[in-house]
Protein backbone atom coordinates (compact mmCIF):
# COMPACT_ATOMS: atom_id res chain seq x y z
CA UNK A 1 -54.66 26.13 -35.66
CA UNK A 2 -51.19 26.80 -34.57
CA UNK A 3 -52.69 30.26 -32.62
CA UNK A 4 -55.48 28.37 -31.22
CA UNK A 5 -53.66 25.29 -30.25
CA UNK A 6 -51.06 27.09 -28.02
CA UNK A 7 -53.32 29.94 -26.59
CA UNK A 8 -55.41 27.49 -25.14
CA UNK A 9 -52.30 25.69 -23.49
CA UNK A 10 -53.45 27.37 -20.22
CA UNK A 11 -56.73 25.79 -20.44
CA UNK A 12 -55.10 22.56 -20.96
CA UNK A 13 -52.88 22.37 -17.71
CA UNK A 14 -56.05 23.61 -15.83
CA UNK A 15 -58.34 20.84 -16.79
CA UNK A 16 -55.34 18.69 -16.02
CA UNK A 17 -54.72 20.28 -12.77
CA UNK A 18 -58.01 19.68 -11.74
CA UNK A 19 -57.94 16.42 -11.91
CA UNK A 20 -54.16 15.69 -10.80
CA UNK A 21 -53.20 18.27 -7.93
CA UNK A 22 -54.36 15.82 -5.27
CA UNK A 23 -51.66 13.42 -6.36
CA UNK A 24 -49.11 15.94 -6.64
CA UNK A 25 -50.11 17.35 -3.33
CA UNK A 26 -49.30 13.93 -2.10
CA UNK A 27 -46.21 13.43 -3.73
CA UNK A 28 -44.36 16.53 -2.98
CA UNK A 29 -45.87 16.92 0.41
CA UNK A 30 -48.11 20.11 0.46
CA UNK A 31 -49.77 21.44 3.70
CA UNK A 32 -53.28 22.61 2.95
CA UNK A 33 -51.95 25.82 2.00
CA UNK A 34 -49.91 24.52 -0.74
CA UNK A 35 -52.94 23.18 -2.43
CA UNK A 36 -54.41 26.74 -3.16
CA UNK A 37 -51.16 28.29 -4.26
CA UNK A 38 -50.22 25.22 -6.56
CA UNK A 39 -53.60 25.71 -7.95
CA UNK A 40 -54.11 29.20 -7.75
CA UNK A 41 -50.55 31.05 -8.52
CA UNK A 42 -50.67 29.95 -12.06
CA UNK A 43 -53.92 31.75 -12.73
CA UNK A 44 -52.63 34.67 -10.28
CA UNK A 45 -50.15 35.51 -12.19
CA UNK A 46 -51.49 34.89 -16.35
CA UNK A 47 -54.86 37.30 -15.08
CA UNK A 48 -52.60 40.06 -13.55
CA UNK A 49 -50.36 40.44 -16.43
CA UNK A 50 -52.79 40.33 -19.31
CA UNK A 51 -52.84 43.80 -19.60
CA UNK A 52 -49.32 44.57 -19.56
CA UNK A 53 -48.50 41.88 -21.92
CA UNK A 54 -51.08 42.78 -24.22
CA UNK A 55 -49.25 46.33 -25.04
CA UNK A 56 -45.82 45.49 -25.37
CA UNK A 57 -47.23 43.08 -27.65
CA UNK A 58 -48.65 45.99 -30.12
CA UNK A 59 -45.12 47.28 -29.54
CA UNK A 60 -42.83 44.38 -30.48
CA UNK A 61 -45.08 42.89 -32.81
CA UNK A 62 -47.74 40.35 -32.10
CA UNK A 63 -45.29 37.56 -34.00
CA UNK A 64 -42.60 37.94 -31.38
CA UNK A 65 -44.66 37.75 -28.58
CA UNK A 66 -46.24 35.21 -29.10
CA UNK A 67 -43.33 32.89 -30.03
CA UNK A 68 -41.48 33.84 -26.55
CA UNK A 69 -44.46 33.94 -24.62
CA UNK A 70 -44.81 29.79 -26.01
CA UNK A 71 -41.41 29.18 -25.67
CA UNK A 72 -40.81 30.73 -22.16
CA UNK A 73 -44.24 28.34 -21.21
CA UNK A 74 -42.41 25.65 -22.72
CA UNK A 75 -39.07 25.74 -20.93
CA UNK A 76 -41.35 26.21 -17.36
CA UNK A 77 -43.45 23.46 -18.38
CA UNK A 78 -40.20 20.76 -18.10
CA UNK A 79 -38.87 22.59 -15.35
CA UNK A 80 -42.23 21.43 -13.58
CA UNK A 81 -42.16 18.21 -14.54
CA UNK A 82 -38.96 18.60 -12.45
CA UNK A 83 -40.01 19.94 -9.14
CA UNK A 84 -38.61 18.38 -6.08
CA UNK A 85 -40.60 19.91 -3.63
CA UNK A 86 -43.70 22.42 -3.20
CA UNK A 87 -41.85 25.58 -3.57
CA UNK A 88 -40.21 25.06 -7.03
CA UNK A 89 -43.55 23.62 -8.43
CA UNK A 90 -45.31 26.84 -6.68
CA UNK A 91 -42.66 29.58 -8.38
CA UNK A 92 -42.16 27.17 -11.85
CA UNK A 93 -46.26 27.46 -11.96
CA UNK A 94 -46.43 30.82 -11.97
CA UNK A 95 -43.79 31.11 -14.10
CA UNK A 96 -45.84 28.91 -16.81
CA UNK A 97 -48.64 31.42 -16.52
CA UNK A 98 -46.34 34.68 -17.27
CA UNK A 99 -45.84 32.70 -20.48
CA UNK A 100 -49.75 32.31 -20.76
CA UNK A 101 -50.44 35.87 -20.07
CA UNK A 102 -47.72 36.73 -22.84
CA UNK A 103 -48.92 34.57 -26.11
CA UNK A 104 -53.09 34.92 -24.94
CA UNK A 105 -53.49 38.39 -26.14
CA UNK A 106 -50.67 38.29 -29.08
CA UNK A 107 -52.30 35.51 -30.36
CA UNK A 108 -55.80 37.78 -30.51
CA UNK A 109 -54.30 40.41 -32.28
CA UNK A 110 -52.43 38.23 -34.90
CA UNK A 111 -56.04 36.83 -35.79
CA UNK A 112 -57.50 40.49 -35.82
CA UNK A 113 -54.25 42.08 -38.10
CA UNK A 114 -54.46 39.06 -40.32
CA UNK A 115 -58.09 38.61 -41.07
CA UNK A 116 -59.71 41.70 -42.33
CA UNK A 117 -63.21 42.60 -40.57
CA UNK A 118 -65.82 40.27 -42.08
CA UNK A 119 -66.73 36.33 -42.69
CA UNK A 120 -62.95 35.58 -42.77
CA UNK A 121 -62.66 37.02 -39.28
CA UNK A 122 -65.87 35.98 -38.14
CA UNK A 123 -64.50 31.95 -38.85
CA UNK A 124 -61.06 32.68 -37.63
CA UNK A 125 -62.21 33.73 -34.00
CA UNK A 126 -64.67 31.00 -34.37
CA UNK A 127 -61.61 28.28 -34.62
CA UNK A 128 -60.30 30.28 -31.85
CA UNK A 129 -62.99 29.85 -29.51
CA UNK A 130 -63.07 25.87 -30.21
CA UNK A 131 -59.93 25.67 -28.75
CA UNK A 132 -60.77 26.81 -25.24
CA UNK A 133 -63.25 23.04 -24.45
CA UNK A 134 -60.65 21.45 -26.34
CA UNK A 135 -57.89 22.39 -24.00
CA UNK A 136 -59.76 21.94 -21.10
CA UNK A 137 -60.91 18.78 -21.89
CA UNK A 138 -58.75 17.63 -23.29
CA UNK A 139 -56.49 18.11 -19.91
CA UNK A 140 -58.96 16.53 -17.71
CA UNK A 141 -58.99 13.63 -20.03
CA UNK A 142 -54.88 13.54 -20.63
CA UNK A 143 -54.39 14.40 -17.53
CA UNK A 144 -56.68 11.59 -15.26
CA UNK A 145 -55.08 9.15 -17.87
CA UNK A 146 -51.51 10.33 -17.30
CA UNK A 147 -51.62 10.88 -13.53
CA UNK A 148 -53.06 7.00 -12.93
CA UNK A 149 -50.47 5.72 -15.17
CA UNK A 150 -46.56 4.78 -14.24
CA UNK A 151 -45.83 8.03 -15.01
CA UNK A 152 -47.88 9.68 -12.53
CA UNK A 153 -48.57 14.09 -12.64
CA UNK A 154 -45.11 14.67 -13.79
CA UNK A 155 -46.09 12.97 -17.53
CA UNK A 156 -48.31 16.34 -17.58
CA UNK A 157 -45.93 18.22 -18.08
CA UNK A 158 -43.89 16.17 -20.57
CA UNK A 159 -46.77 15.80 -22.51
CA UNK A 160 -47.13 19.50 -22.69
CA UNK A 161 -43.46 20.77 -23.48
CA UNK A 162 -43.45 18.55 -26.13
CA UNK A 163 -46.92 19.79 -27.88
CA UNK A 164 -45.80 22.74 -26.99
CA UNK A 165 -42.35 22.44 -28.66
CA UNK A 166 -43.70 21.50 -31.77
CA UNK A 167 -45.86 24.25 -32.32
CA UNK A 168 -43.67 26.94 -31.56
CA UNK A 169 -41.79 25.17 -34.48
CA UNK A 170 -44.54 25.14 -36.72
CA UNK A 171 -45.19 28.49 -35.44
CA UNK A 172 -41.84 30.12 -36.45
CA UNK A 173 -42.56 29.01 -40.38
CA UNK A 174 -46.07 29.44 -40.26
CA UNK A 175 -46.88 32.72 -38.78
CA UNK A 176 -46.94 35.69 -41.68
CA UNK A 177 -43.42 37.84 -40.64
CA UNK A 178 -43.56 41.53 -40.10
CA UNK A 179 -42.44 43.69 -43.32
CA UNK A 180 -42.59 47.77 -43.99
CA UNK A 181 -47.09 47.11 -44.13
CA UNK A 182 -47.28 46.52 -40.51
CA UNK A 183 -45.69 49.61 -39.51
CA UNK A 184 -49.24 50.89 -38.85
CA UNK A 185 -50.13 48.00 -36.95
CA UNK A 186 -47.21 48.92 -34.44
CA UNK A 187 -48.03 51.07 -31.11
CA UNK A 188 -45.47 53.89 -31.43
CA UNK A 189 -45.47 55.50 -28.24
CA UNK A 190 -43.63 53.27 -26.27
CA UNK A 191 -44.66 51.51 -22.72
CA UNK A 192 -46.80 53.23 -19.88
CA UNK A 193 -44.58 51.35 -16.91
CA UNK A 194 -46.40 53.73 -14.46
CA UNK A 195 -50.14 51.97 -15.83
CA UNK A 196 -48.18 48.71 -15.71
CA UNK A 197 -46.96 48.36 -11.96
CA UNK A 198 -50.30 50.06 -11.15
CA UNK A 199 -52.20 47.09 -13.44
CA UNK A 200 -50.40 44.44 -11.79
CA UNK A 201 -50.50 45.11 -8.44
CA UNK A 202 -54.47 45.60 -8.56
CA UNK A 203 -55.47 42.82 -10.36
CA UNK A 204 -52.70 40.75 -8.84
CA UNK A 205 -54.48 41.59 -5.45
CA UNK A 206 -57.75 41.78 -6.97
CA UNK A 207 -57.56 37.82 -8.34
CA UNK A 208 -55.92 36.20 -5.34
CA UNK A 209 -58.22 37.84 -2.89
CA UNK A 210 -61.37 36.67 -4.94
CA UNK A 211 -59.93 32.90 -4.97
CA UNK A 212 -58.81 32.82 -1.57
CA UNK A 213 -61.92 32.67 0.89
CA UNK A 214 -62.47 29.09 -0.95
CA UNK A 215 -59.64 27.77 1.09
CA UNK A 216 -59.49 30.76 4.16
CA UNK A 217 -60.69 28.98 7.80
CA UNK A 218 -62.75 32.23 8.05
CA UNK A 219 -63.93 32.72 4.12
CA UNK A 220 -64.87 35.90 3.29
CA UNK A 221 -63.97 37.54 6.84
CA UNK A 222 -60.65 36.85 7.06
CA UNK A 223 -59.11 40.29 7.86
CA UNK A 224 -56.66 40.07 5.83
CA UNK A 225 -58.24 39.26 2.41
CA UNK A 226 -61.05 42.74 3.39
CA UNK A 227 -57.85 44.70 3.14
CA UNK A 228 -56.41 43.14 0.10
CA UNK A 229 -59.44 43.82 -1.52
CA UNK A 230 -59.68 47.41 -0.63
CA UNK A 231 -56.43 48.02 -1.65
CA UNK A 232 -57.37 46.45 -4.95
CA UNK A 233 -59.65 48.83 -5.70
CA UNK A 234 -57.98 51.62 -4.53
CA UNK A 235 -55.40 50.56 -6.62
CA UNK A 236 -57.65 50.37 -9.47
CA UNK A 237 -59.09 53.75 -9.39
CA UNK A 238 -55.69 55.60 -8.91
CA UNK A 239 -54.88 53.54 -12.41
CA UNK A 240 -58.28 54.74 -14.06
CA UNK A 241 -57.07 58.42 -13.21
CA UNK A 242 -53.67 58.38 -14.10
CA UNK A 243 -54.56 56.35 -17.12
CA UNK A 244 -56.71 59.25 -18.16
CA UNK A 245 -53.96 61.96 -17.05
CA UNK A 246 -52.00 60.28 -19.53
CA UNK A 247 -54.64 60.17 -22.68
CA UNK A 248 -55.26 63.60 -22.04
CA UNK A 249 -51.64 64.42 -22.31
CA UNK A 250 -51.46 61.62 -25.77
CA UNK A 251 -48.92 59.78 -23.64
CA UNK A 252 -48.32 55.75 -23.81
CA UNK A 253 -51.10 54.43 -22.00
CA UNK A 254 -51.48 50.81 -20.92
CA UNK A 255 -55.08 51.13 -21.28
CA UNK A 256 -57.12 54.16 -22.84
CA UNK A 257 -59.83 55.21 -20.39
CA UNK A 258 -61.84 56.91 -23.49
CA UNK A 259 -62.29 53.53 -24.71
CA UNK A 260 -65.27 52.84 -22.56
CA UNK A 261 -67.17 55.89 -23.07
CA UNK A 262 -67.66 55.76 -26.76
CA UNK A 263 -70.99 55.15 -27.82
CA UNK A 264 -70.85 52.99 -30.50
CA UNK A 265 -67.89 50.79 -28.37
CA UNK A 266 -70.28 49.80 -25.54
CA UNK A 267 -67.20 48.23 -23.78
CA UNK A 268 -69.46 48.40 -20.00
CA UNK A 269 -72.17 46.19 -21.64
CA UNK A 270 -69.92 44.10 -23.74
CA UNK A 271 -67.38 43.34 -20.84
CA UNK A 272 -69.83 42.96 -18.26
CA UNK A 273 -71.99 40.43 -20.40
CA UNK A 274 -68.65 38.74 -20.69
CA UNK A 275 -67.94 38.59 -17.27
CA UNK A 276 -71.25 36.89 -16.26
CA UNK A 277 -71.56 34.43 -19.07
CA UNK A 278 -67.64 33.06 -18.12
CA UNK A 279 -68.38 33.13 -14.01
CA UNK A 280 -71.87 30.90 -15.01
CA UNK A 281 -69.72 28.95 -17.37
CA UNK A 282 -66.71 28.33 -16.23
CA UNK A 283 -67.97 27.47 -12.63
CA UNK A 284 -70.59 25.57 -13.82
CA UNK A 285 -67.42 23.11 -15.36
CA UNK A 286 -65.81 23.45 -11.67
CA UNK A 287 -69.18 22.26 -10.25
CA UNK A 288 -69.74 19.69 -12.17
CA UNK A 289 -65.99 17.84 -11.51
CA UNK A 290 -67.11 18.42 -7.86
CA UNK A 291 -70.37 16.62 -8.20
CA UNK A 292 -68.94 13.76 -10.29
CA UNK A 293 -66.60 12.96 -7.68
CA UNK A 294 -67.87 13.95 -4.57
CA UNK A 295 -71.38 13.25 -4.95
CA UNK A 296 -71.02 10.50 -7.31
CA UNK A 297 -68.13 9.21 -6.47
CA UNK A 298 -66.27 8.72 -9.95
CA UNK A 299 -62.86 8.49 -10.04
CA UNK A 300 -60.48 11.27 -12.08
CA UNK A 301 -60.69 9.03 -15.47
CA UNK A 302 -64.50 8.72 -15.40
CA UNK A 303 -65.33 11.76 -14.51
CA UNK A 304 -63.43 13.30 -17.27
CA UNK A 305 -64.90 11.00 -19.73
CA UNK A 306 -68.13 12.53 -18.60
CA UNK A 307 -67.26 15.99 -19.90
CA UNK A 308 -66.83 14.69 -23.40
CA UNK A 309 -70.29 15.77 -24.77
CA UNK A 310 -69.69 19.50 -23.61
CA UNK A 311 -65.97 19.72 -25.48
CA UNK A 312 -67.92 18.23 -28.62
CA UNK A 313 -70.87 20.80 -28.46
CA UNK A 314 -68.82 23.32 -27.40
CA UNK A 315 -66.03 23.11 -30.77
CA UNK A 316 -69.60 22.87 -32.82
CA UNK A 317 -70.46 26.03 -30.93
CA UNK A 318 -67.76 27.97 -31.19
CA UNK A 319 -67.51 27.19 -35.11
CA UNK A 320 -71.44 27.79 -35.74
CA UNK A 321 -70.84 31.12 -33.75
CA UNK A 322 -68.30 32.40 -36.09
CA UNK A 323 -69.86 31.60 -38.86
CA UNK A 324 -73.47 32.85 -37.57
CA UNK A 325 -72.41 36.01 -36.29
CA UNK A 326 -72.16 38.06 -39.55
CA UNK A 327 -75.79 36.61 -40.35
CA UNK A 328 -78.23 36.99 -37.44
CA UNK A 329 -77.95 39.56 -34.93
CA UNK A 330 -75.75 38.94 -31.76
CA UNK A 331 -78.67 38.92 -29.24
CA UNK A 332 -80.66 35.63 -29.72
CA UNK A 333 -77.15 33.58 -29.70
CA UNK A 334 -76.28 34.76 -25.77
CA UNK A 335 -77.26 31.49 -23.95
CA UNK A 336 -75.89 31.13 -20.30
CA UNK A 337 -78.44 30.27 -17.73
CA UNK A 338 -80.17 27.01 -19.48
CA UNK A 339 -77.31 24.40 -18.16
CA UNK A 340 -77.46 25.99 -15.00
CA UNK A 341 -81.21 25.43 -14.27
CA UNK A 342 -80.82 21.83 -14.69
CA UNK A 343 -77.81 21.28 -12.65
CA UNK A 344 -79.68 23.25 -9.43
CA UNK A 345 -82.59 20.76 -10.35
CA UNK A 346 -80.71 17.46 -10.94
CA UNK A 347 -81.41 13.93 -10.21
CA UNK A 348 -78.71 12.35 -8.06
CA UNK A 349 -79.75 9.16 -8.56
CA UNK A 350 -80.64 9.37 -12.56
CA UNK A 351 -78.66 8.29 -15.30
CA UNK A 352 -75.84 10.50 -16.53
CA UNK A 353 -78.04 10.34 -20.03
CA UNK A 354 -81.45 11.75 -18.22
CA UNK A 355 -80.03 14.77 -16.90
CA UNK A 356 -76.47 15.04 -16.36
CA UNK A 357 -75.56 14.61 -20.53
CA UNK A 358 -78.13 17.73 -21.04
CA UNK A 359 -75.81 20.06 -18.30
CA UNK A 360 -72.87 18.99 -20.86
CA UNK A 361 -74.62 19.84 -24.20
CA UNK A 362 -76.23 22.87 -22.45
CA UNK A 363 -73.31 24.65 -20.88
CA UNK A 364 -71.50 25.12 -24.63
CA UNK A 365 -74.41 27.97 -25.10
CA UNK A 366 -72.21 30.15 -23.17
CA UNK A 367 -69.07 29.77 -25.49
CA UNK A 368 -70.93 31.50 -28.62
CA UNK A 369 -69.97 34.50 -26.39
CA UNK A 370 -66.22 34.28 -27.47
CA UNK A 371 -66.31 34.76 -30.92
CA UNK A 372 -69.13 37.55 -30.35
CA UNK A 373 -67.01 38.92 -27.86
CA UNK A 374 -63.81 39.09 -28.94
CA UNK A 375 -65.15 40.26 -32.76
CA UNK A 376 -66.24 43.19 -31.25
CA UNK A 377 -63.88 44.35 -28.94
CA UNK A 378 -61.24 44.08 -31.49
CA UNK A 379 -63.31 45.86 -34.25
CA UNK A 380 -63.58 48.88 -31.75
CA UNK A 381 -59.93 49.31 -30.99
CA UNK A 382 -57.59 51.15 -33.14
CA UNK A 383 -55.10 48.63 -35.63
CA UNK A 384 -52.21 49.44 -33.04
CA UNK A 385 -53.94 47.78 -29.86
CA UNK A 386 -55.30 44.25 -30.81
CA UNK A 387 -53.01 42.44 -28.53
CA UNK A 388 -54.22 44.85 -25.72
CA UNK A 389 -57.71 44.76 -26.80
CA UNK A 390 -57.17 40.56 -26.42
CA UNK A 391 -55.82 41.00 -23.32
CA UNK A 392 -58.58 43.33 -22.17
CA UNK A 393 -61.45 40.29 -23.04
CA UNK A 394 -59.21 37.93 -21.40
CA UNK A 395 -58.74 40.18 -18.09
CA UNK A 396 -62.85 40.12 -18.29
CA UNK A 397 -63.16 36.45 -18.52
CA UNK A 398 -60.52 35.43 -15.83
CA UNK A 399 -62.29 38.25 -13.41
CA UNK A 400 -65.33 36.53 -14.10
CA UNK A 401 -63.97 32.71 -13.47
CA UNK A 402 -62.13 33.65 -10.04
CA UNK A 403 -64.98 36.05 -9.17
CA UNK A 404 -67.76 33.40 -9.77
CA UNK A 405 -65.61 30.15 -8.10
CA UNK A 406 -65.28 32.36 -4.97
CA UNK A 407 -68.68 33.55 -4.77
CA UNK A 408 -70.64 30.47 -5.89
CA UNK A 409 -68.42 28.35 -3.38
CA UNK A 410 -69.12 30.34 -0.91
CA UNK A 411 -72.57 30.28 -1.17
CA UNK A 412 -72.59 26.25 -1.55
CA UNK A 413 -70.52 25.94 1.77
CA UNK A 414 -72.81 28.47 3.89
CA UNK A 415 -75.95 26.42 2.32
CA UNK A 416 -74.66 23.01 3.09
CA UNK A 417 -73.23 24.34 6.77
CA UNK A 418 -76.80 25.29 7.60
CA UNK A 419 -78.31 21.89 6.46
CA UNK A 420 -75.70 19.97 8.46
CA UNK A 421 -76.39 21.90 11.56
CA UNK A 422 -79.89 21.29 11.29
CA UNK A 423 -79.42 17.59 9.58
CA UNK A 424 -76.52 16.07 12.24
CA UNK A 425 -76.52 12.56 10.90
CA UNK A 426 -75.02 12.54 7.93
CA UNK A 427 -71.15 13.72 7.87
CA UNK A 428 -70.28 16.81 6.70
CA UNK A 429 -68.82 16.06 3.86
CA UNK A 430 -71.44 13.43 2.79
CA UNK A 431 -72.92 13.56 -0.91
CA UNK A 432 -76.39 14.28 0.96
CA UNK A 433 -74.73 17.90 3.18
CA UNK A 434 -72.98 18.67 0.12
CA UNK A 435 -75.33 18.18 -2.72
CA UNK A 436 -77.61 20.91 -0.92
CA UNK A 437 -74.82 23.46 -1.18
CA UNK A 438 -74.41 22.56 -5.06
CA UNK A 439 -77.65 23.36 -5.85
CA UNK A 440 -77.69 26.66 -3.95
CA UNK A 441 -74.40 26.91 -6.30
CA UNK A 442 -76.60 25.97 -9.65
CA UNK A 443 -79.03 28.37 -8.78
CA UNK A 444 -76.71 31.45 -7.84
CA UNK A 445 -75.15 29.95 -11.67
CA UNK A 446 -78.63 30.94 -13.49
CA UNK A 447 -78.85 34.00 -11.47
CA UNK A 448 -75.10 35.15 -13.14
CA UNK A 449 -76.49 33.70 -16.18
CA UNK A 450 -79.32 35.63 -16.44
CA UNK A 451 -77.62 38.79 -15.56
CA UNK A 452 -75.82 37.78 -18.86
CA UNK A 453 -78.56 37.81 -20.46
CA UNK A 454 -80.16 41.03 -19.19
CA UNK A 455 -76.92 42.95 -19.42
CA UNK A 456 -76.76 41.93 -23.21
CA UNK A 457 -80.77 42.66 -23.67
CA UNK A 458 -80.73 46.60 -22.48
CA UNK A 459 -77.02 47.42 -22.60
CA UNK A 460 -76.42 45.64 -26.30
CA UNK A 461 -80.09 46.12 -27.54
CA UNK A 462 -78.38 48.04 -30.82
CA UNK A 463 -75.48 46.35 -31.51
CA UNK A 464 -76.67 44.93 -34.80
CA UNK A 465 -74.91 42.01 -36.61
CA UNK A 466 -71.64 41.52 -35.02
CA UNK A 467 -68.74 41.35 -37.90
CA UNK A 468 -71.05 42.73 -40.77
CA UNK A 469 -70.51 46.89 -40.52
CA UNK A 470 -66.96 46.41 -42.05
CA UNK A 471 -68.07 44.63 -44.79
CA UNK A 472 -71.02 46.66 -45.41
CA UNK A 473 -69.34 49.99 -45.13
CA UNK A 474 -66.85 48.45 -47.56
CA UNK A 475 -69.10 46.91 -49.61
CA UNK A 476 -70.88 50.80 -49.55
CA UNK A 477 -67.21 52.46 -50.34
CA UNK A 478 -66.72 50.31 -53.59
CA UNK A 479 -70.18 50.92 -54.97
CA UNK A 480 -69.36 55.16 -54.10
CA UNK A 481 -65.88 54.42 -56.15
CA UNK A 482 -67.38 52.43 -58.86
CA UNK A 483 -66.97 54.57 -62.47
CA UNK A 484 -71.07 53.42 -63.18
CA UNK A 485 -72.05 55.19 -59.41
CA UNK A 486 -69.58 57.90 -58.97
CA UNK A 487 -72.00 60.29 -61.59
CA UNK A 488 -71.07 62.04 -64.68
CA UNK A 489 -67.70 62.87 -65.86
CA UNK A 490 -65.73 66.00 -67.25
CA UNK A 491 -65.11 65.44 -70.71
């Protein structure tokens, strides 16, 4: 509970953010750029440093990481709450999402060091995964509440050091303390800094130039974000080949490149399928707070009351999936596309209960990915790496978030430009113009959804029962070393 609770601290402040950055916008007097980088930075800076994070992790120990990642989020958090102006709340954001990007993948690999492979894992990344809707909800709920109240957006934050606070207390008692066992569980070769710059500074690059175009006068074409992202990439291969320079050479590596080329891994399919089902999922959610309030035209409060169906399904998901996945194969759980379908098809004008209530229970399909996710790519990474194999999955779903806002948005403004140029009456930003461009948007959604699917259906067609081969090969090991099996004795 504790590692769930405060992973998923990011989540919280995002759903919160949603809902509140117009006010503090207002308050603290940003220009239109501000808006992105308030929003934005944060998430800039916790996707670009997964990686790196991750590894020193299996270095110091998962334990210690995770407490200063919380506690450094904690002491940005009041600092916030603080801000006097759009620059401090810009830098003190980011800030919060180093500390993110620091406890995320320790708190991974403390599950996968402290559950052994099998049903006690299986329910551990299970409560894991419940904790992602419950943060974001739970912030778009908190935070409409907060921000309308006398305390206005800075309450956020309050609200947050102190939960935060009090589990990095509970924490420090709770979490099992190294001794001379977890000496294997230690990466002994010390930090790749080389992979580390390298990681940053393409993913860094990678993520901002993906979210940008959402907010850029000239979208996708603005010069400068087609050279950002071709130095990302360049950027990207140059750390592929000098991350396998290094293997070859059984040097630190931030990331090892052999990792994705073992057969029984399938880290393409498994990562890919993750980044689909997340850039469906998680910009399905964005969608949604879109067409509650600009097509409906429900105030921050309602509209997060609206969502409450999907955190509710979504914690039932997440603990089903856990406990499903080491009885049924992995396959027939990967739902994605279903929510999306009825969101491009929706009734404006219907009751929330006829349609709207069925995009809420739908969309928590997708989150029986986490647990199936995250079970396997820790099971095929070696007892040193868990907190880099956690930040790996995490670096996946945040690709896939900023990937699919950019792209989907894009999409939904081109769509709705072309029906107000041909449709002059109604004002640009009318529910009518816009709704057009959101269902272009729920369609594109079922098209990533699908790929999902397909990716999981030919690339994952023999994974077999996620979380069971430990068990059974254990299971097989104690029958071999039973006295009654092991055959006849000298005498």
């Amino acid at each position: 509970m504790v590692i769930s609770t405060t992973c998923h601290h990011k989540l919280f402040l995002s759903g919160a953010l949603t809902v509140a950055i117009p006010t503090i916008g207002q308050d603290l007097h940003f220009r239109e750029v501000g808006y992105d980088l308030g929003s934005n930075l944060p998430i800039l800076a916790y996707g670009s440093t997964l990686l790196f994070f991750g590894r020193i992790g299996d270095i110091v120990g998962g334990r210690i990481m995770f407490l200063l990642g919380s506690a450094w989020f904690a002491a940005w958090s009041i600092g916030t709450a603080f801000s006097p102006g759009p620059t401090t709340f810009i830098i003190f954001a980011a800030m919060m999402g180093l500390g993110a990007a620091a406890n995320t993948p320790a708190g991974i690999g403390i599950f996968a060091a402290y559950f052994p492979e099998g049903p006690a894992r299986n329910n551990a990344f299970g409560i894991l995964g419940a904790g992602q809707p419950i943060g974001y909800i739970l912030g778009l709920v908190v935070g409409g509440i907060i921000t309308q109240s006398s305390l206005s957006w800075r309450g956020i934050f309050y609200v947050q050091t102190g939960v935060a606070c009090f589990f990095i207390v509970l924490g420090w008692f709770v979490l099992p303390k190294p001794d001379s066992s977890d000496e294997g569980q230690r990466y002994t070769k010390g930090l790749d800094w080389g992979g580390a710059v390298l990681s940053v500074a393409a993913i860094g690059l990678l993520t901002y130039s993906l979210a940008a175009p959402a907010s850029a006068k000239k979208g996708w074409g603005t010069p400068y974000l087609i050279a950002l992202i071709c130095v990302s990439f360049v950027l990207l291969t140059v750390f592929w080949f000098y991350e396998r320079w290094r293997e070859e050479r059984s040097l630190a590596v931030l990331m090892p490149p052999s990792i994705w080329s073992r057969p029984r891994a399938k880290m393409p399919a498994v990562i890919a399928m993750i980044f689909f089902a997340w850039w469906c999922f998680n910009t399905l959610l964005y969608f949604n707070t879109l067409f509650f309030q600009q097509v409906r035209l429900l105030p921050p409060l309602q509209t997060s009351i609206r969502f409450l169906p999907s955190v509710m399904c979504a914690i039932g998901t997440n603990l089903a999936g856990g406990w499903l996945v080491s009885r049924v194969p992995a396959l027939p759980l990967i739902i994605a596309a279903a929510a999306a379908i009825v969101f491009a098809l929706i009734d404006v004008s219907a009751s929330y209960w006829i349609m709207s209530f069925w995009v809420m229970v739908l969309s928590a399909g997708a989150d029986l990915v986490y647990p199936i996710g995250t079970l396997h790519v820790s099971s095929v990474f070696d007892d040193d790496s868990q907190s880099l194999a956690g930040g790996i999955f995490t670096v996946a779903t945040r690709l896939g978030t900023s990937i699919g806002i950019a792209v989907t948005s894009s999409i939904a403004t081109a769509v709705s430009d072309k029906y107000h140029s041909s449709h002059p009456t109604p004002l640009a930003d009318s529910p009518t113009v816009l709704m057009v461009g959101f269902r272009a948007g729920g369609w594109t959604l079922c098209g990533a959804g699908a790929l999902s699917v397909l990716v999981a259906l030919v690339g994952l067609r023999d994974i077999g029962i996620v979380g069971q081969q430990q068990q059974q090969d254990e299971e097989k090991n104690q029958q071999l070393n039973s006295p009654g099996l092991a055959g006849p004795h000298p005498e």
